[in-house]
C-alpha atoms as a PDB file:
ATOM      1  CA  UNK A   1       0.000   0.000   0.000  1.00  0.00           C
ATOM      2  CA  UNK A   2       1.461   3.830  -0.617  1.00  0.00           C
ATOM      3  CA  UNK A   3       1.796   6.330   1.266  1.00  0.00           C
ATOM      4  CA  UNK A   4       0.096   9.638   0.629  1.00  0.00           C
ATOM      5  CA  UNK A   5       1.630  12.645   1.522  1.00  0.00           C
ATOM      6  CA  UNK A   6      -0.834  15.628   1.030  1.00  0.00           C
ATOM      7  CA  UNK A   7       1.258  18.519  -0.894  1.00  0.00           C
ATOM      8  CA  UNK A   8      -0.173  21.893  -0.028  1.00  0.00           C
ATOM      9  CA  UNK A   9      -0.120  24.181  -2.790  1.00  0.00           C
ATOM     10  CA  UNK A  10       0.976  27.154  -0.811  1.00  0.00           C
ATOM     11  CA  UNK A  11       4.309  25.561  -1.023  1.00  0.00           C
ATOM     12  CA  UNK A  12       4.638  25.625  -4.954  1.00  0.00           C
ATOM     13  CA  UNK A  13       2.620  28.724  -5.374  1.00  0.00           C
ATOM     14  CA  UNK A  14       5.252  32.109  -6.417  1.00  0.00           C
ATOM     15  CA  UNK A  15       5.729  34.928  -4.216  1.00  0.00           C
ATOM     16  CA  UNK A  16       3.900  37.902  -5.504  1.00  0.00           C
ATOM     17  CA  UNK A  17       2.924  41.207  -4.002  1.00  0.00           C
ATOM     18  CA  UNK A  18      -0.269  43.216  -4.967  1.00  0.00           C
ATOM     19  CA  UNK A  19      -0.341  40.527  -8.215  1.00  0.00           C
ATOM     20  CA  UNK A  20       2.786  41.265  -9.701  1.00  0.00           C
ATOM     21  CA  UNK A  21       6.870  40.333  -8.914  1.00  0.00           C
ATOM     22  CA  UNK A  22       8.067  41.574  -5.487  1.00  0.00           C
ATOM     23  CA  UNK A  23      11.178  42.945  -6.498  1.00  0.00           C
ATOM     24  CA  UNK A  24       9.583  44.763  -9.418  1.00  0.00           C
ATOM     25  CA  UNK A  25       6.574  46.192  -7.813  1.00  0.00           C
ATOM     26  CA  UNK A  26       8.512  47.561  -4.803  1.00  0.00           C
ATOM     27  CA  UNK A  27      11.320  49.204  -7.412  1.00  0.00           C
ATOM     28  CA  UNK A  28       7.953  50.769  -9.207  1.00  0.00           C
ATOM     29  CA  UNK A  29       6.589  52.026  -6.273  1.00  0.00           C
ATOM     30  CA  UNK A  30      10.241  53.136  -5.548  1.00  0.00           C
ATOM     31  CA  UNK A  31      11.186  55.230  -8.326  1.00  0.00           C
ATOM     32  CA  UNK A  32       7.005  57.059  -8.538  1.00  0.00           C
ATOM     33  CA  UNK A  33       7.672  57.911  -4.844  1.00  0.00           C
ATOM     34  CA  UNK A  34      11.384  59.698  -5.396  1.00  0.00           C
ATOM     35  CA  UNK A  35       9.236  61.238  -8.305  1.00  0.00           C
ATOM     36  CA  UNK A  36       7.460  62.970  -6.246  1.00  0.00           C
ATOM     37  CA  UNK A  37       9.570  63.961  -3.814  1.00  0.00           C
ATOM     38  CA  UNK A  38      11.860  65.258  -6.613  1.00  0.00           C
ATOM     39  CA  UNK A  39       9.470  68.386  -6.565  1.00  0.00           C
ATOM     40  CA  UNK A  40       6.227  68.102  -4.065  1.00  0.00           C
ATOM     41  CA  UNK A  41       3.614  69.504  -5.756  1.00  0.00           C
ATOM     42  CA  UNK A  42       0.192  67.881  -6.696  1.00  0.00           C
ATOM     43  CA  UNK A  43       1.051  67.645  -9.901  1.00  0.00           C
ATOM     44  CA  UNK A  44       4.295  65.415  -9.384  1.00  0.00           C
ATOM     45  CA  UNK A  45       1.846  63.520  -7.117  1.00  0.00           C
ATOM     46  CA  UNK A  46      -0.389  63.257  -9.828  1.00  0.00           C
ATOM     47  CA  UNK A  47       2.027  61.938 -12.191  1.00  0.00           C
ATOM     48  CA  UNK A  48       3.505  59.751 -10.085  1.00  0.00           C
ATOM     49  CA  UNK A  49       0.326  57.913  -9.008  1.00  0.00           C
ATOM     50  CA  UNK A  50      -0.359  57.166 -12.709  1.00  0.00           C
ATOM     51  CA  UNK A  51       3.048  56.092 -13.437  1.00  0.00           C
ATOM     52  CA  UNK A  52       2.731  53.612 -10.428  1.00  0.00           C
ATOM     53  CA  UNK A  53      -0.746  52.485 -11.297  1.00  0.00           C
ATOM     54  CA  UNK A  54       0.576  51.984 -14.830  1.00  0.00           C
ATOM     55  CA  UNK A  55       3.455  49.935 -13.357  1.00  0.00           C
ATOM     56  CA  UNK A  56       0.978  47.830 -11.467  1.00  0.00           C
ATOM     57  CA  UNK A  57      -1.047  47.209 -14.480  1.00  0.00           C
ATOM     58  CA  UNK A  58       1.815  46.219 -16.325  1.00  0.00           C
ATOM     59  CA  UNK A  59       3.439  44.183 -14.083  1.00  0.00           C
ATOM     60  CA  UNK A  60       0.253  42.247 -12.750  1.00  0.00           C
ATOM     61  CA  UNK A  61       0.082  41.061 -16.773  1.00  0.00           C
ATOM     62  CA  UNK A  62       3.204  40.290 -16.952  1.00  0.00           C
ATOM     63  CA  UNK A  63       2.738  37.934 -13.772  1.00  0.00           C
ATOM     64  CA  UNK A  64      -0.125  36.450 -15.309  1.00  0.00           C
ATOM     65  CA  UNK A  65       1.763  35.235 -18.308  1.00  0.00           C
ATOM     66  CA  UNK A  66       4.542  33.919 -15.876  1.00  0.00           C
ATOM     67  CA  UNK A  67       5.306  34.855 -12.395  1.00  0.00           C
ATOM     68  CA  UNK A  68       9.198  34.673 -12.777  1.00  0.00           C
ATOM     69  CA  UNK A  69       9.278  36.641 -16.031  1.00  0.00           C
ATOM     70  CA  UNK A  70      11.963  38.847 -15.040  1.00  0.00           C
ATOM     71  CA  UNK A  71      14.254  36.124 -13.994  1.00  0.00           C
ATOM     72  CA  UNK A  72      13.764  34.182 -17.024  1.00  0.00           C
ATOM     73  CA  UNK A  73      14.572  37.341 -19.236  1.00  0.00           C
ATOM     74  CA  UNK A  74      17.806  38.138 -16.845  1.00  0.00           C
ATOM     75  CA  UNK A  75      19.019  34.126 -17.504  1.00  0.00           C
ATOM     76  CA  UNK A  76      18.292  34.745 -21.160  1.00  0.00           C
ATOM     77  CA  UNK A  77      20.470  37.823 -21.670  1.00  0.00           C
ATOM     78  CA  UNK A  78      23.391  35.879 -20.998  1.00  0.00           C
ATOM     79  CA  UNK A  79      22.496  33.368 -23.259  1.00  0.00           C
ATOM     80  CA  UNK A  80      25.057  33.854 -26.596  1.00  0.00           C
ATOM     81  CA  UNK A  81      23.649  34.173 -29.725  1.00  0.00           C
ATOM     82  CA  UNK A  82      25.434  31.291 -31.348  1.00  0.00           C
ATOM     83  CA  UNK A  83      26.639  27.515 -30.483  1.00  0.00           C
ATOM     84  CA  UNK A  84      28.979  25.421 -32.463  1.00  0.00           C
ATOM     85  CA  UNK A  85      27.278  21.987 -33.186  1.00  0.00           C
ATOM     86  CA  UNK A  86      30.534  20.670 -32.062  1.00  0.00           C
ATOM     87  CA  UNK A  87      33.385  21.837 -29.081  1.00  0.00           C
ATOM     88  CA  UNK A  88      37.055  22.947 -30.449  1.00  0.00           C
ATOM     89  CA  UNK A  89      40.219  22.062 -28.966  1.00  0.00           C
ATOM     90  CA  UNK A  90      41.447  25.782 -29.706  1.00  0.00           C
ATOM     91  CA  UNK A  91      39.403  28.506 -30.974  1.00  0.00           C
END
């Protein structure tokens, strides 16, 4: 007979903050806040609210197509753009 372990699925699940990337959304909410202190006026604060809720938007899409979209586009930049179908002793 096996034994069942239940597997929650809190354990697999990714860790996301307001729906999108941690890192991301706290770097958004970041740069629209030094925005507005750059010059505190209601329009900066304004502008920096949309910027932010634009962010959000963005990023909660981006999380919907895959929650570790950033890493996966950091792991393919160092990717090169060509691979010899065989290895060299000397190049």
């Amino acid at each position: 007979m096996l034994n069942r372990v239940p597997f929650n699925r809190s354990i697999n699940r990714p860790l996301l903050l307001l729906g999108g990337e941690r890192k991301l959304v706290i770097l958004s909410g970041v740069l629209a806040f030094m925005l507005f202190l750059s010059d505190i006026s209601l329009l900066k604060f304004i502008l920096a609210f949309l910027l932010w809720i634009g962010a959000m938007s963005l990023l909660r899409l981006m999380a919907k197509r895959d929650p570790q979209l950033s890493k996966i586009y950091l792991r393919r930049l160092k990717y090169k753009a060509y691979y010899p179908a065989h290895s060299r002793l000397f190049k």
